[in-house]
Protein backbone atom coordinates (compact mmCIF):
# COMPACT_ATOMS: atom_id res chain seq x y z
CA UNK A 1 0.00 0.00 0.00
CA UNK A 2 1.62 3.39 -1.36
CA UNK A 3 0.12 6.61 0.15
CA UNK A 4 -3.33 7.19 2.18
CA UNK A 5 -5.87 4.23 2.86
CA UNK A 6 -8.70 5.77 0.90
CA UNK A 7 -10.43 2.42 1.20
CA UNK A 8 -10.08 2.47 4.93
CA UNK A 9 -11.68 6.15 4.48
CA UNK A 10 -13.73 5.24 2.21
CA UNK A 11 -15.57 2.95 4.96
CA UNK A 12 -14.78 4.14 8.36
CA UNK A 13 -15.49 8.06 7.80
CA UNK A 14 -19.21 7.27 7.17
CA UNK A 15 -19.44 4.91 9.96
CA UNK A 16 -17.23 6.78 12.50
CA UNK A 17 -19.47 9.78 11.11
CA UNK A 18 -22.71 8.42 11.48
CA UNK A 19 -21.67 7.18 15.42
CA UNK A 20 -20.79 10.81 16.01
CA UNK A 21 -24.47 12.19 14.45
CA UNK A 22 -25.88 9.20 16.68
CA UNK A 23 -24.34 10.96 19.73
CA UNK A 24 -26.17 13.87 18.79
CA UNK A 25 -29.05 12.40 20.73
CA UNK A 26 -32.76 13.43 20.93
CA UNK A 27 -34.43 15.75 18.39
CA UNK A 28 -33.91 18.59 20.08
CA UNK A 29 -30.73 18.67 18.46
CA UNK A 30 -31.56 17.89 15.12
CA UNK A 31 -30.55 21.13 13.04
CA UNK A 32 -26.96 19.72 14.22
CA UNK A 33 -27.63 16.26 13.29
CA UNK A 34 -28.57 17.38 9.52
CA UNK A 35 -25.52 19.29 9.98
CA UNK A 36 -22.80 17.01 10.71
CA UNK A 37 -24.79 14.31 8.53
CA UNK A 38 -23.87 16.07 5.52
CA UNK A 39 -20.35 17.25 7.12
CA UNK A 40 -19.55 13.40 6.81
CA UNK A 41 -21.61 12.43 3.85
CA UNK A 42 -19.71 14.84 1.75
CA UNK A 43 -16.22 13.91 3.52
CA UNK A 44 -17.23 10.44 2.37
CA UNK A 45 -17.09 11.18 -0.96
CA UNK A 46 -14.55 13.31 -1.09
CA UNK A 47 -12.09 10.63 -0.05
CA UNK A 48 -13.58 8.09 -2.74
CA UNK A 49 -12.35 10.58 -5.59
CA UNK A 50 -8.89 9.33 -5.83
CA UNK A 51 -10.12 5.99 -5.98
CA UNK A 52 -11.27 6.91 -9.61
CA UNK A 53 -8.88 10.03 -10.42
CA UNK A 54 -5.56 7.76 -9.74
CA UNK A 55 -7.46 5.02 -10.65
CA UNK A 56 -4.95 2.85 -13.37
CA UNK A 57 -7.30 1.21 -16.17
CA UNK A 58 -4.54 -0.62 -18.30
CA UNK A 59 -4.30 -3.46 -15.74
CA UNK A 60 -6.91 -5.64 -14.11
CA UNK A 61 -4.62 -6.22 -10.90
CA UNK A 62 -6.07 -5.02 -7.95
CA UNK A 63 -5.43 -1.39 -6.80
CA UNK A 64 -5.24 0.88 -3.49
CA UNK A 65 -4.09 -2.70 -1.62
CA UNK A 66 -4.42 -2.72 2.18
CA UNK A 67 -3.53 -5.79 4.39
CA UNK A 68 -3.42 -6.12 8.06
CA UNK A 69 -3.81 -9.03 10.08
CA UNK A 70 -7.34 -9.39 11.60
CA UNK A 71 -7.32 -12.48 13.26
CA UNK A 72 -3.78 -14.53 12.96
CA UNK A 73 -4.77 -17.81 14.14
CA UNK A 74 -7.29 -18.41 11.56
CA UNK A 75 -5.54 -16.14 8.32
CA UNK A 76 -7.85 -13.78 8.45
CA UNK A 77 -7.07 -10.30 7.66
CA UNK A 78 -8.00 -6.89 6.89
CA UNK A 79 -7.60 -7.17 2.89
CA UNK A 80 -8.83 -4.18 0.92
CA UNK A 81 -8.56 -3.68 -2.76
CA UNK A 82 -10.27 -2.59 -5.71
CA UNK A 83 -10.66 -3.11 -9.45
CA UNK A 84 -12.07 -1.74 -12.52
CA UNK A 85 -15.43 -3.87 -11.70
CA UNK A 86 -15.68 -2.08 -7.60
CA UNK A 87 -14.47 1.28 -7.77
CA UNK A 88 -17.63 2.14 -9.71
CA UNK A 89 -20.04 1.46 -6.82
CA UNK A 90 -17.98 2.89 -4.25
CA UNK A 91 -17.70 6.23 -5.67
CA UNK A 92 -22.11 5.73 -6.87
CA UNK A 93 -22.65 4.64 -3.41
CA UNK A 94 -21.07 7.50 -1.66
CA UNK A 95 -22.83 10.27 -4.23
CA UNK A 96 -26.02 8.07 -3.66
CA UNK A 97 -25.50 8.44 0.72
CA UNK A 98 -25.62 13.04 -0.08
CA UNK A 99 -28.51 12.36 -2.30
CA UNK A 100 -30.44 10.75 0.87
CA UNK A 101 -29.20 12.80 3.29
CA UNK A 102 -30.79 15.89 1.05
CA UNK A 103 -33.62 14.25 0.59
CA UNK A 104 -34.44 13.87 4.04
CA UNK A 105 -33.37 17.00 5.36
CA UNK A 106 -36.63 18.68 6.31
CA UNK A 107 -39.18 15.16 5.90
CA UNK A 108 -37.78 13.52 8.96
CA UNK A 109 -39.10 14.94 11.60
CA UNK A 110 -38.65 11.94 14.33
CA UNK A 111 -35.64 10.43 15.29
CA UNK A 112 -33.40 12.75 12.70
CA UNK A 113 -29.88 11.67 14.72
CA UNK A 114 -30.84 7.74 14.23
CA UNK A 115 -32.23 8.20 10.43
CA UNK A 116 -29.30 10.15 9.28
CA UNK A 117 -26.43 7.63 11.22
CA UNK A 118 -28.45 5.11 9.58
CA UNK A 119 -27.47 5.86 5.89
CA UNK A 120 -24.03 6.64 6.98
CA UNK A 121 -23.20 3.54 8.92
CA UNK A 122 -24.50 1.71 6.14
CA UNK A 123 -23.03 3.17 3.12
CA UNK A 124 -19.34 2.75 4.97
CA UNK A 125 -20.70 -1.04 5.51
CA UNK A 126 -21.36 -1.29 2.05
CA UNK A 127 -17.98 0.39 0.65
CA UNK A 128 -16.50 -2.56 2.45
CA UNK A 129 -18.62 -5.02 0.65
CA UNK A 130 -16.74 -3.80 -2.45
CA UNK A 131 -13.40 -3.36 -1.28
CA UNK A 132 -13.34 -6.54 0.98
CA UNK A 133 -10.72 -9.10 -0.10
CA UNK A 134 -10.87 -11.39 2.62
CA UNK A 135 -13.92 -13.91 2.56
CA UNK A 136 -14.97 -13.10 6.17
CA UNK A 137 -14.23 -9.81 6.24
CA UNK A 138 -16.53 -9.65 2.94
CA UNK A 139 -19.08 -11.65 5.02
CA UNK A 140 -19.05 -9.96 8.14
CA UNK A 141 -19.76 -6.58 5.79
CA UNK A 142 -22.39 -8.01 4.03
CA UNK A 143 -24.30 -9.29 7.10
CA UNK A 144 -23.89 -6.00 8.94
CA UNK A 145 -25.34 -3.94 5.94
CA UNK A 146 -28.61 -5.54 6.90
CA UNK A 147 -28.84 -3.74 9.93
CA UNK A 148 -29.29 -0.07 9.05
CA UNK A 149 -31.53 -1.11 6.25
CA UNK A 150 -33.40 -3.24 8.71
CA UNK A 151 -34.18 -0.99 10.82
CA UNK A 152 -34.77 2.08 8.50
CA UNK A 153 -37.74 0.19 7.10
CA UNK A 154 -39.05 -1.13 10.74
CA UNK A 155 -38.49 2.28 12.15
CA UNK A 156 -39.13 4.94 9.58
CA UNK A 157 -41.57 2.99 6.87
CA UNK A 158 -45.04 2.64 6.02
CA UNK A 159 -47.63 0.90 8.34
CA UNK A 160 -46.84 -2.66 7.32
CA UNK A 161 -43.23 -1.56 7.79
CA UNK A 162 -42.64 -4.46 10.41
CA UNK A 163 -43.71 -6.99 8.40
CA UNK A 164 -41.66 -5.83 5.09
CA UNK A 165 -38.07 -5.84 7.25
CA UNK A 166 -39.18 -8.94 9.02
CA UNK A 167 -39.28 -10.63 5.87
CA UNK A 168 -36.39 -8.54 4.20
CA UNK A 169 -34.22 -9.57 6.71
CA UNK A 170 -35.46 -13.07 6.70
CA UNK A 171 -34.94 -13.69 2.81
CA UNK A 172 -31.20 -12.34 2.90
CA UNK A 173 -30.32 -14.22 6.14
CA UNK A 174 -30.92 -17.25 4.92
CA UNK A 175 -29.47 -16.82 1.63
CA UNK A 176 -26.64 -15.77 3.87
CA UNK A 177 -26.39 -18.48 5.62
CA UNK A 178 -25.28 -20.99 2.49
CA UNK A 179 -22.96 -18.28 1.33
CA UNK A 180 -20.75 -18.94 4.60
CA UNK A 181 -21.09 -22.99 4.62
CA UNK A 182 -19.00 -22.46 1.18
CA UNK A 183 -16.77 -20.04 2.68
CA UNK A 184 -15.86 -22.55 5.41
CA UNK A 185 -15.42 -25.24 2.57
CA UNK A 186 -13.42 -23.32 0.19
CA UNK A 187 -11.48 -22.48 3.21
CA UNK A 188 -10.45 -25.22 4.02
CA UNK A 189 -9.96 -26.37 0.35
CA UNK A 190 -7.87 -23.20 0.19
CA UNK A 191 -5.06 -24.42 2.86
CA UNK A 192 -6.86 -22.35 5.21
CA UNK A 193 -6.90 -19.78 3.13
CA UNK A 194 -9.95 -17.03 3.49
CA UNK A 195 -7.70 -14.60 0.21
CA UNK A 196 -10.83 -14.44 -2.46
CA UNK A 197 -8.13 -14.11 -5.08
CA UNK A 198 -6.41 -17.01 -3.77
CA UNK A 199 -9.48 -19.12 -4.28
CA UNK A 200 -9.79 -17.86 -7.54
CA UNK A 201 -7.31 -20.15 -8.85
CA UNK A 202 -8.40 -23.50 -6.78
CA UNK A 203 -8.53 -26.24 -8.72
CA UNK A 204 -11.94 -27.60 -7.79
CA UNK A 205 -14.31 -30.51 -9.67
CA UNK A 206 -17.45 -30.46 -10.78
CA UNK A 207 -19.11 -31.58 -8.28
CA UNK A 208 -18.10 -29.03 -5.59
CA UNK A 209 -18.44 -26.74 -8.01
CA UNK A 210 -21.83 -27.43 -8.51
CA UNK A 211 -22.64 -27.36 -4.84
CA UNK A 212 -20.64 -23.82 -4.05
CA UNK A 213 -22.18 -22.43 -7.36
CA UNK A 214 -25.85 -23.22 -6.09
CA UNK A 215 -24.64 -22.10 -2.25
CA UNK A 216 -23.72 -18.82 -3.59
CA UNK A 217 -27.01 -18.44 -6.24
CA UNK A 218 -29.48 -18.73 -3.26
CA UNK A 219 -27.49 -15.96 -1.29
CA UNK A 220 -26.96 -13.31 -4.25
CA UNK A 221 -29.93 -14.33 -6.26
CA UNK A 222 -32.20 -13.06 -3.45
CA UNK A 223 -30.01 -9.58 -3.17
CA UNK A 224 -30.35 -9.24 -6.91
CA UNK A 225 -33.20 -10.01 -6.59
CA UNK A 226 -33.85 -12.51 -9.39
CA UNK A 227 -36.98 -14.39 -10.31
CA UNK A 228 -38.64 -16.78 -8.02
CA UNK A 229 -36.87 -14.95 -4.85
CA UNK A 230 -38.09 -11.28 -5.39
CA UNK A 231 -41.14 -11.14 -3.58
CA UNK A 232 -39.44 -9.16 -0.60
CA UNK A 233 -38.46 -6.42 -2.55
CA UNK A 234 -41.96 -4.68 -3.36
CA UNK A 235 -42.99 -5.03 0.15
CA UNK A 236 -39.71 -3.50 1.37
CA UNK A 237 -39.86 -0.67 -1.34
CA UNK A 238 -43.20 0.22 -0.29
CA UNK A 239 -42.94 -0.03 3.18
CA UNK A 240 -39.43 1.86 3.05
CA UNK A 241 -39.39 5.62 3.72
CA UNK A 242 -37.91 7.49 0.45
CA UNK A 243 -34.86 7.22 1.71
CA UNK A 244 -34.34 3.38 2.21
CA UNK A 245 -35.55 3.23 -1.31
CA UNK A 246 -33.37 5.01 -2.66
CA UNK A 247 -30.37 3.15 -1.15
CA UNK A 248 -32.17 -0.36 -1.81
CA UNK A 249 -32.69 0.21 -5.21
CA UNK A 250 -29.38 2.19 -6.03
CA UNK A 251 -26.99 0.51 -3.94
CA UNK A 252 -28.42 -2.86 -2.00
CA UNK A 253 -29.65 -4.60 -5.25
CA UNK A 254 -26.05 -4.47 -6.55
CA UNK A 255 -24.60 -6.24 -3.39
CA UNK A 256 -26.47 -9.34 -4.92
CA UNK A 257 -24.71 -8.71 -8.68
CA UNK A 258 -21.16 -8.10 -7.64
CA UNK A 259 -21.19 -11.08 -5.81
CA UNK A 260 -21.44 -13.12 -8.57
CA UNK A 261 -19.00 -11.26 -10.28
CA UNK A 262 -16.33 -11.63 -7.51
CA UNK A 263 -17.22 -15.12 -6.03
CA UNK A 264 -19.38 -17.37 -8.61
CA UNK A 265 -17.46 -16.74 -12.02
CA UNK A 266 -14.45 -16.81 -11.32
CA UNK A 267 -14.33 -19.42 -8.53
CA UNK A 268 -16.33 -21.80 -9.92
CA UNK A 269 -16.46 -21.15 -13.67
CA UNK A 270 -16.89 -24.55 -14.80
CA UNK A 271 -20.53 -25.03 -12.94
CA UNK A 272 -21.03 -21.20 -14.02
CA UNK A 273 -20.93 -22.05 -17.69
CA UNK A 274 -22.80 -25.37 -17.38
CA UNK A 275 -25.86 -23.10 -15.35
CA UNK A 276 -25.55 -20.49 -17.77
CA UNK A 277 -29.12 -21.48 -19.73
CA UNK A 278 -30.68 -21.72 -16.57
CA UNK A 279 -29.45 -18.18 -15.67
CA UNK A 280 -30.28 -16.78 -18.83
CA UNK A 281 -33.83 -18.39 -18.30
CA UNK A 282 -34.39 -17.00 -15.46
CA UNK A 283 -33.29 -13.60 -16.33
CA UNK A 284 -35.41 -13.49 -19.35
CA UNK A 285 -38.17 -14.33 -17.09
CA UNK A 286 -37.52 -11.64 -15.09
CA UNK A 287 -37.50 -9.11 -18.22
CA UNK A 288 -40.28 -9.82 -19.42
CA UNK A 289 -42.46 -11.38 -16.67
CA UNK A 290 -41.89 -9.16 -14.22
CA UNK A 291 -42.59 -6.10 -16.45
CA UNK A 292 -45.92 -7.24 -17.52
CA UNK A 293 -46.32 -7.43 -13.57
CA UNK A 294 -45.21 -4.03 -13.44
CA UNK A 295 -47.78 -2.76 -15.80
CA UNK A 296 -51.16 -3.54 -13.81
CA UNK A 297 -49.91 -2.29 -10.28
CA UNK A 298 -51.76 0.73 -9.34
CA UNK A 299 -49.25 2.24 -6.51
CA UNK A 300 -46.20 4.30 -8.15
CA UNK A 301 -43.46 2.99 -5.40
CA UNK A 302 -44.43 -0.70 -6.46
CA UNK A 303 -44.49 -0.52 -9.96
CA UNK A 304 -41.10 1.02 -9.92
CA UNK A 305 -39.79 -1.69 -7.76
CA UNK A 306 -41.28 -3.99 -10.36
CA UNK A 307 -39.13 -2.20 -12.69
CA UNK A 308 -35.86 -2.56 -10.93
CA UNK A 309 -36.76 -6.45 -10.95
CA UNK A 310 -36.93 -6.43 -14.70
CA UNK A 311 -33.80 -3.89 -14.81
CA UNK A 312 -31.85 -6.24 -12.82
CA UNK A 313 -32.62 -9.21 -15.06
CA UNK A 314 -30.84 -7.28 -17.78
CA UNK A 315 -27.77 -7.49 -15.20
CA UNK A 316 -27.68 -10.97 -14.44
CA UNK A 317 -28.52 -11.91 -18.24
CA UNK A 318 -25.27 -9.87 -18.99
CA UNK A 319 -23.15 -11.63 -16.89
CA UNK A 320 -23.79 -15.40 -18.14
CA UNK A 321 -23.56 -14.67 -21.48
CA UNK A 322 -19.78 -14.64 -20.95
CA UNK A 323 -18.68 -11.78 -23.96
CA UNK A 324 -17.55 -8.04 -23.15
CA UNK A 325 -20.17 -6.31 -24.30
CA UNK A 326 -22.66 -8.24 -22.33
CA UNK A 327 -20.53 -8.09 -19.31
CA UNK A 328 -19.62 -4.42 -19.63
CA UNK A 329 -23.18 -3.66 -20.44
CA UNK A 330 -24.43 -5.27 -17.41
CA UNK A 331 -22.01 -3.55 -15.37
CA UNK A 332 -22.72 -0.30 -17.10
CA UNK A 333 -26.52 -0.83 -16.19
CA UNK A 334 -25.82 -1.26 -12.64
CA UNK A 335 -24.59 2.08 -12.44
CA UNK A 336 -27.35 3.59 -14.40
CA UNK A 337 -29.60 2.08 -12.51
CA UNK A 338 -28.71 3.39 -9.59
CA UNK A 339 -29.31 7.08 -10.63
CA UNK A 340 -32.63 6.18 -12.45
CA UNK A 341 -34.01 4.46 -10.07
CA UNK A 342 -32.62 6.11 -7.00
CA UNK A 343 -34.12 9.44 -8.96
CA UNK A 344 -37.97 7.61 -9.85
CA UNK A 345 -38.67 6.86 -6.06
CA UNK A 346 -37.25 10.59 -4.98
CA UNK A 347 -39.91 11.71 -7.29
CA UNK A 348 -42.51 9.94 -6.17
CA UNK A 349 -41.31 10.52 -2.72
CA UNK A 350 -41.68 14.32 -3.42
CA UNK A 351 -45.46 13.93 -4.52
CA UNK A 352 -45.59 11.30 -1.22
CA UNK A 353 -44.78 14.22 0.62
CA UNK A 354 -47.07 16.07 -0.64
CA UNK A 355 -50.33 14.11 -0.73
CA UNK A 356 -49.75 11.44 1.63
CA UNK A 357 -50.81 8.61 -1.13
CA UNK A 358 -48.97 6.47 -3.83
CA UNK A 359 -52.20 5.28 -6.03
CA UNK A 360 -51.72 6.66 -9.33
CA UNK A 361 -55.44 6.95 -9.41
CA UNK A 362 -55.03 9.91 -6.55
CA UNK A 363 -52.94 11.97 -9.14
CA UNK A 364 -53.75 13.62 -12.67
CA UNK A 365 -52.52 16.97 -13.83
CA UNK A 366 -49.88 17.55 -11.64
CA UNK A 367 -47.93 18.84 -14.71
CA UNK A 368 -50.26 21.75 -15.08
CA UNK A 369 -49.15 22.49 -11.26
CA UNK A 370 -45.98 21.38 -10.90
CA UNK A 371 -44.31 22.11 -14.37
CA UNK A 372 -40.57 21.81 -12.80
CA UNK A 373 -41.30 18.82 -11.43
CA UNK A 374 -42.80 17.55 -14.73
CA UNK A 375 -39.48 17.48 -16.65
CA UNK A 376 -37.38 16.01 -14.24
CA UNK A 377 -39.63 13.14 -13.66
CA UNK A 378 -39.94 12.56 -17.45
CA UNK A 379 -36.45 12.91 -17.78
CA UNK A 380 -36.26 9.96 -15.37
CA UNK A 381 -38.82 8.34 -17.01
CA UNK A 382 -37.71 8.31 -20.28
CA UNK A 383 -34.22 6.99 -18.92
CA UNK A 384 -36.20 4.37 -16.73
CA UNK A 385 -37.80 3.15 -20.23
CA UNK A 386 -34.32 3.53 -21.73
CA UNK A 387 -34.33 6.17 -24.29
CA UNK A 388 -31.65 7.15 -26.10
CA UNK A 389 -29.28 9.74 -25.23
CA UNK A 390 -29.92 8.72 -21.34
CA UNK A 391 -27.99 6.45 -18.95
CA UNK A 392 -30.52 3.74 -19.31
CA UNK A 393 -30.22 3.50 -22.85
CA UNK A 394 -26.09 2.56 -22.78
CA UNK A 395 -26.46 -0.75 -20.60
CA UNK A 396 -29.41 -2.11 -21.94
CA UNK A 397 -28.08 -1.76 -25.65
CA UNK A 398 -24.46 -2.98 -25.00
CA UNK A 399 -26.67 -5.94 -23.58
CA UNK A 400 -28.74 -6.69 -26.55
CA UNK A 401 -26.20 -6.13 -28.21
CA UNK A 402 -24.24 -9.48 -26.47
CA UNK A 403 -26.89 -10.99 -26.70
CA UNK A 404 -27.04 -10.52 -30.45
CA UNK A 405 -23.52 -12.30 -30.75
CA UNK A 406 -24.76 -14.74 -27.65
CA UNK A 407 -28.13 -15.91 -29.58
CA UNK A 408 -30.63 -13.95 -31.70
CA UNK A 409 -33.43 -15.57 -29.85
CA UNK A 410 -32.04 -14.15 -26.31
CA UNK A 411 -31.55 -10.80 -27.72
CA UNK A 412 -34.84 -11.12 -29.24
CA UNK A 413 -36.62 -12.11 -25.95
CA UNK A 414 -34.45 -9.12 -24.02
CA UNK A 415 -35.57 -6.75 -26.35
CA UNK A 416 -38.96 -6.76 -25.31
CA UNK A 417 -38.14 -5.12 -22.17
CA UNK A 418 -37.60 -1.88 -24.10
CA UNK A 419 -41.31 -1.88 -24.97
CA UNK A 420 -42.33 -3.23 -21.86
CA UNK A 421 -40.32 -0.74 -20.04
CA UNK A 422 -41.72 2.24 -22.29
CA UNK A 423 -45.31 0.35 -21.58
CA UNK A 424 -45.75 0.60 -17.54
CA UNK A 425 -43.34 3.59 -17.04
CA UNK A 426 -45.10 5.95 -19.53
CA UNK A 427 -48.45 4.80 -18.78
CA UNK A 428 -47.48 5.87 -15.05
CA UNK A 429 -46.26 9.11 -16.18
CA UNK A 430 -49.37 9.72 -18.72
CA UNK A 431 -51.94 9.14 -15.84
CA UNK A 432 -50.23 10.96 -13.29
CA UNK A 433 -49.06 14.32 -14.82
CA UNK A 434 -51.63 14.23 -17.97
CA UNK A 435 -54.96 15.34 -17.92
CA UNK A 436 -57.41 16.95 -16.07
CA UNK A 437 -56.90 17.74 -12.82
CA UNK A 438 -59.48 15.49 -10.67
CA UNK A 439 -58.24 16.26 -7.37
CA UNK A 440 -59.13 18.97 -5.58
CA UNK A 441 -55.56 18.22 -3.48
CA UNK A 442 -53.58 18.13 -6.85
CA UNK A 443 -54.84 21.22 -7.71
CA UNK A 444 -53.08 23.00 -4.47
CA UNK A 445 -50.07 21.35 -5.15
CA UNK A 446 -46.69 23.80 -4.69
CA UNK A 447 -44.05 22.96 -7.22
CA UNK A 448 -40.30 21.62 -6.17
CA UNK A 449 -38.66 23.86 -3.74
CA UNK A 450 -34.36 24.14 -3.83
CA UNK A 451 -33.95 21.28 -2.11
CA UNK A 452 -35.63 18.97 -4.06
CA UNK A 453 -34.56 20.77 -7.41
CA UNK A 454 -31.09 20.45 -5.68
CA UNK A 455 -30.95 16.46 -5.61
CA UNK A 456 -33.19 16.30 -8.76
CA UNK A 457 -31.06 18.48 -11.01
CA UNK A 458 -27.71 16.39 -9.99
CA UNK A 459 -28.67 13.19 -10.85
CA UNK A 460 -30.60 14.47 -14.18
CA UNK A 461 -27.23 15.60 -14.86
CA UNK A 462 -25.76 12.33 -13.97
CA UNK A 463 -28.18 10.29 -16.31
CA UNK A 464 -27.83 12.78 -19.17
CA UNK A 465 -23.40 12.97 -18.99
CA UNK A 466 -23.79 8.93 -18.81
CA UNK A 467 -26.17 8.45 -21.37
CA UNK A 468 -24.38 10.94 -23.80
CA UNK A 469 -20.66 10.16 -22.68
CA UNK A 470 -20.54 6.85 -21.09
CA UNK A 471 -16.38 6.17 -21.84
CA UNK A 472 -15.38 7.59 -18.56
CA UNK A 473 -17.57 4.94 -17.42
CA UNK A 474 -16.61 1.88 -19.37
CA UNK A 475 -12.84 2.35 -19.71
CA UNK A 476 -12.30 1.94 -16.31
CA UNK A 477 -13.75 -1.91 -16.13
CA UNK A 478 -12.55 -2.81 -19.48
CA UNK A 479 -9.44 -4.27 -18.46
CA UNK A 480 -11.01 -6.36 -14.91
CA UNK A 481 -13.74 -7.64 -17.22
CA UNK A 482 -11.48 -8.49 -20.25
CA UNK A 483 -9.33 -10.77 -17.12
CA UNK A 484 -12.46 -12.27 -15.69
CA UNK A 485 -13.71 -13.59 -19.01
CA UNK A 486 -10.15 -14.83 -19.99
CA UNK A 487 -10.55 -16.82 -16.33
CA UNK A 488 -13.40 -18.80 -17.10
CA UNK A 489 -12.52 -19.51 -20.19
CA UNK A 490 -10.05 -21.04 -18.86
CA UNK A 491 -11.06 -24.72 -17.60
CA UNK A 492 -9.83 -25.99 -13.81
CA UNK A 493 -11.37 -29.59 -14.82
């Protein structure tokens, strides 16, 4: 390791941070728990900036190296790194963490110190997620990030809110659970080993492949979350406060995606090829399914979440198609998708605000009151449905575009999400902002105030500057993913 730890930075400002707004205390102090949230969510991403800006994309070793032991008599250790795959979502995660704190600046009214330490805590658990090296140090990040997220949807959500974490946290513990029975096996396959990268060259059969490949499917297919194990995720979107939305859909849902990029490829890329139709299958379920599911739900939050289903489908069909442009694609719609989505439920957390109701059948003609507000959410629209010249447009055509050289039939089948996406999200936007104005509360409706054209008018920026100029973007994980693909094309059997 050559200069500062920005990964250590990276993940213990937030969470040192948040502990320090959490001994703010009781709401009487909240003006300085606002405060000193965005004091550290900004000195959060401050330090993630060289990540990117001394970031090296000509090699796919990995960069910004930090080992310490953790605990000696079992080899584990503190071992940080990142490549061109992770730095992405540290820096998106850390933008994403301001966003929320913005956004809740003057809606949280109750328990400000504990909301705001919250999203901190949680996006330094998180960095580590992406940095983490070391199996159990991976582990021990991934099951912590549940508890922040946990308890921003018991706390802070709807008025099912208990159920929706119960069964959030129920789904991913389990999952969980089979993730760290092939920990402890590769472990001990390893030499006693817990290195990731070291395990990334065991020679392993097919048979425990087989086995570790379906251990780690159950635990990231439900963080994705893929199609059959998705269920949780509308409850917990509509139960969450704007907030935990934002961070589940932006940030949580890629937890589920990376993994398989950093454990189930390239350890066991012999049982990932073999389960690649069954992969693809699924995620062509999920892109097409799911969005005819999205199109009949009446509440804005759960359509959306619908959406992000279908979106991630495109992510996991990506990956097991095995060629760069579906891999890059995949990765480049994981970052896309965590502006465009992060910015859909922000709007319709704006008009939550507002009117206290999700229906769509509550709204029409909030354009002719809320003009402002109109273009940024059709803006985000238009990128949700992935039109051209918008972030959401780059990944799903680099995609197709795999598939294309995958199988015409795949590329054929993930096509239709482009019309199904255009379908439920414009039909949304058409009933809510269009016509006449049927509400007598719509019609009293005050447009966006600074704040919220604050938060709104960054990531619109964000989605335009990747949708129009998306090489900043892809050069950095051209390398990592060129290396990855090269691994499991190479055979252990």
């Amino acid at each position: 390791m050559t200069g500062l730890p920005f990964l250590s930075l990276a993940i213990w400002v937030p969470i040192l941070g948040g502990l320090l707004v959490l001994a703010t205390g009781s709401d009487r102090n909240a003006p300085l728990a606002r405060f000193l949230a965005m004091l550290v969510a900004i000195a959060g991403f401050l330090v993630t900036l060289p990540l990117y800006s001394q970031f090296d994309a000509s090699t796919s070793a990995m960069q910004f190296v930090e080992i310490l032991p953790w605990i000696p008599r079992f080899n584990i250790n503190y071992h940080l790194g990142v490549d061109g795959i992770s730095v992405l979502f540290i820096l998106l995660n850390a933008f994403i963490t301001i966003v929320v704190v913005i956004a809740g600046w003057q809606v949280i009214r109750e328990k400000v110190a504990q909301y705001m330490a919250a999203f901190l805590i949680m996006s330094g658990l998180m960095n580590g997620i992406f940095s983490a090296l070391d199996a159990i140090l991976f582990y021990t990040f991934f099951e912590a990030s549940l508890i922040p997220l946990y308890l921003v949807i018991g706390i802070w959500g709807g008025t099912n809110r208990v159920y929706a974490a119960i069964k959030f946290f129920l789904y991913t513990l389990l999952g969980s659970l089979l993730m760290l029975v092939a920990l402890l096996y590769l472990f001990m396959e390893a030499g006693g080993s817990f290195n990731i990268l070291d395990w990334h060259q065991l020679p392993l059969g097919m048979g425990p492949q087989t086995l570790i490949f379906w251990a780690f499917l159950i635990a990231f297919a439900v963080k994705v979350p893929m199609w059959p194990v998705h269920t949780w995720l509308p409850d917990a979107h509509v139960e969450a406060p704007t907030g935990g939305s934002v961070v589940l859909a932006a940030i949580a849902l890629k937890l589920g995606a990376y993994g398989f990029l950093r454990f189930s490829l390239p350890i066991v890329p012999d049982a990932a090829q073999a389960m690649a139709p069954m992969m693809i299958a699924l995620s062509l379920i999920a892109v097409i399914y799911i969005g005819f599911v999205a199109i009949v739900q009446t509440d804005m939050k759960k359509l959306v979440a619908y959406s992000s289903i279908a979106h991630m489908g495109f992510v996991t069909l990506g990956f097991f198609m095995f060629n760069t442009l579906g891999l890059e694609g995949a990765l480049v719609q994981m970052v896309s998708h965590g502006f465009v989505s992060g910015a859909m439920f922000l709007c319709i957390g704006v008009l939550y605000d507002r009117m206290h109701t999700r229906n769509i059948a509550d709204y029409g003609g909030v354009v002719k009151v809320m003009p402002k507000f109109a273009a940024f959410f059709m803006l985000f629209s238009m990128a949700n449905a992935g039109l051209p010249g918008t972030s959401g447009f780059v990944g799903e055509f680099m995609v197709v575009l795999g598939a294309v050289q995958f199988n015409f039939w795949v590329a054929f089948g993930a096509a239709i999400t482009l019309i199904l996406g255009a379908a439920y999200t414009l039909w949304m936007y058409k009933r809510v902002m269009f016509g006449v104005v049927g509400n007598s509360h719509v019609a009293q409706l005050n447009d966006i105030n600074g704040r919220e054209f604050a938060f709104l008018g960054v990531l619109a920026l964000c989605v335009l500057a990747m949708g129009l100029y998306p090489y900043p973007f892809t050069e950095v994980m051209h390398a990592s993913v060129n290396e990855l693909l090269r691994h499991v094309a190479v055979s252990k059997l």
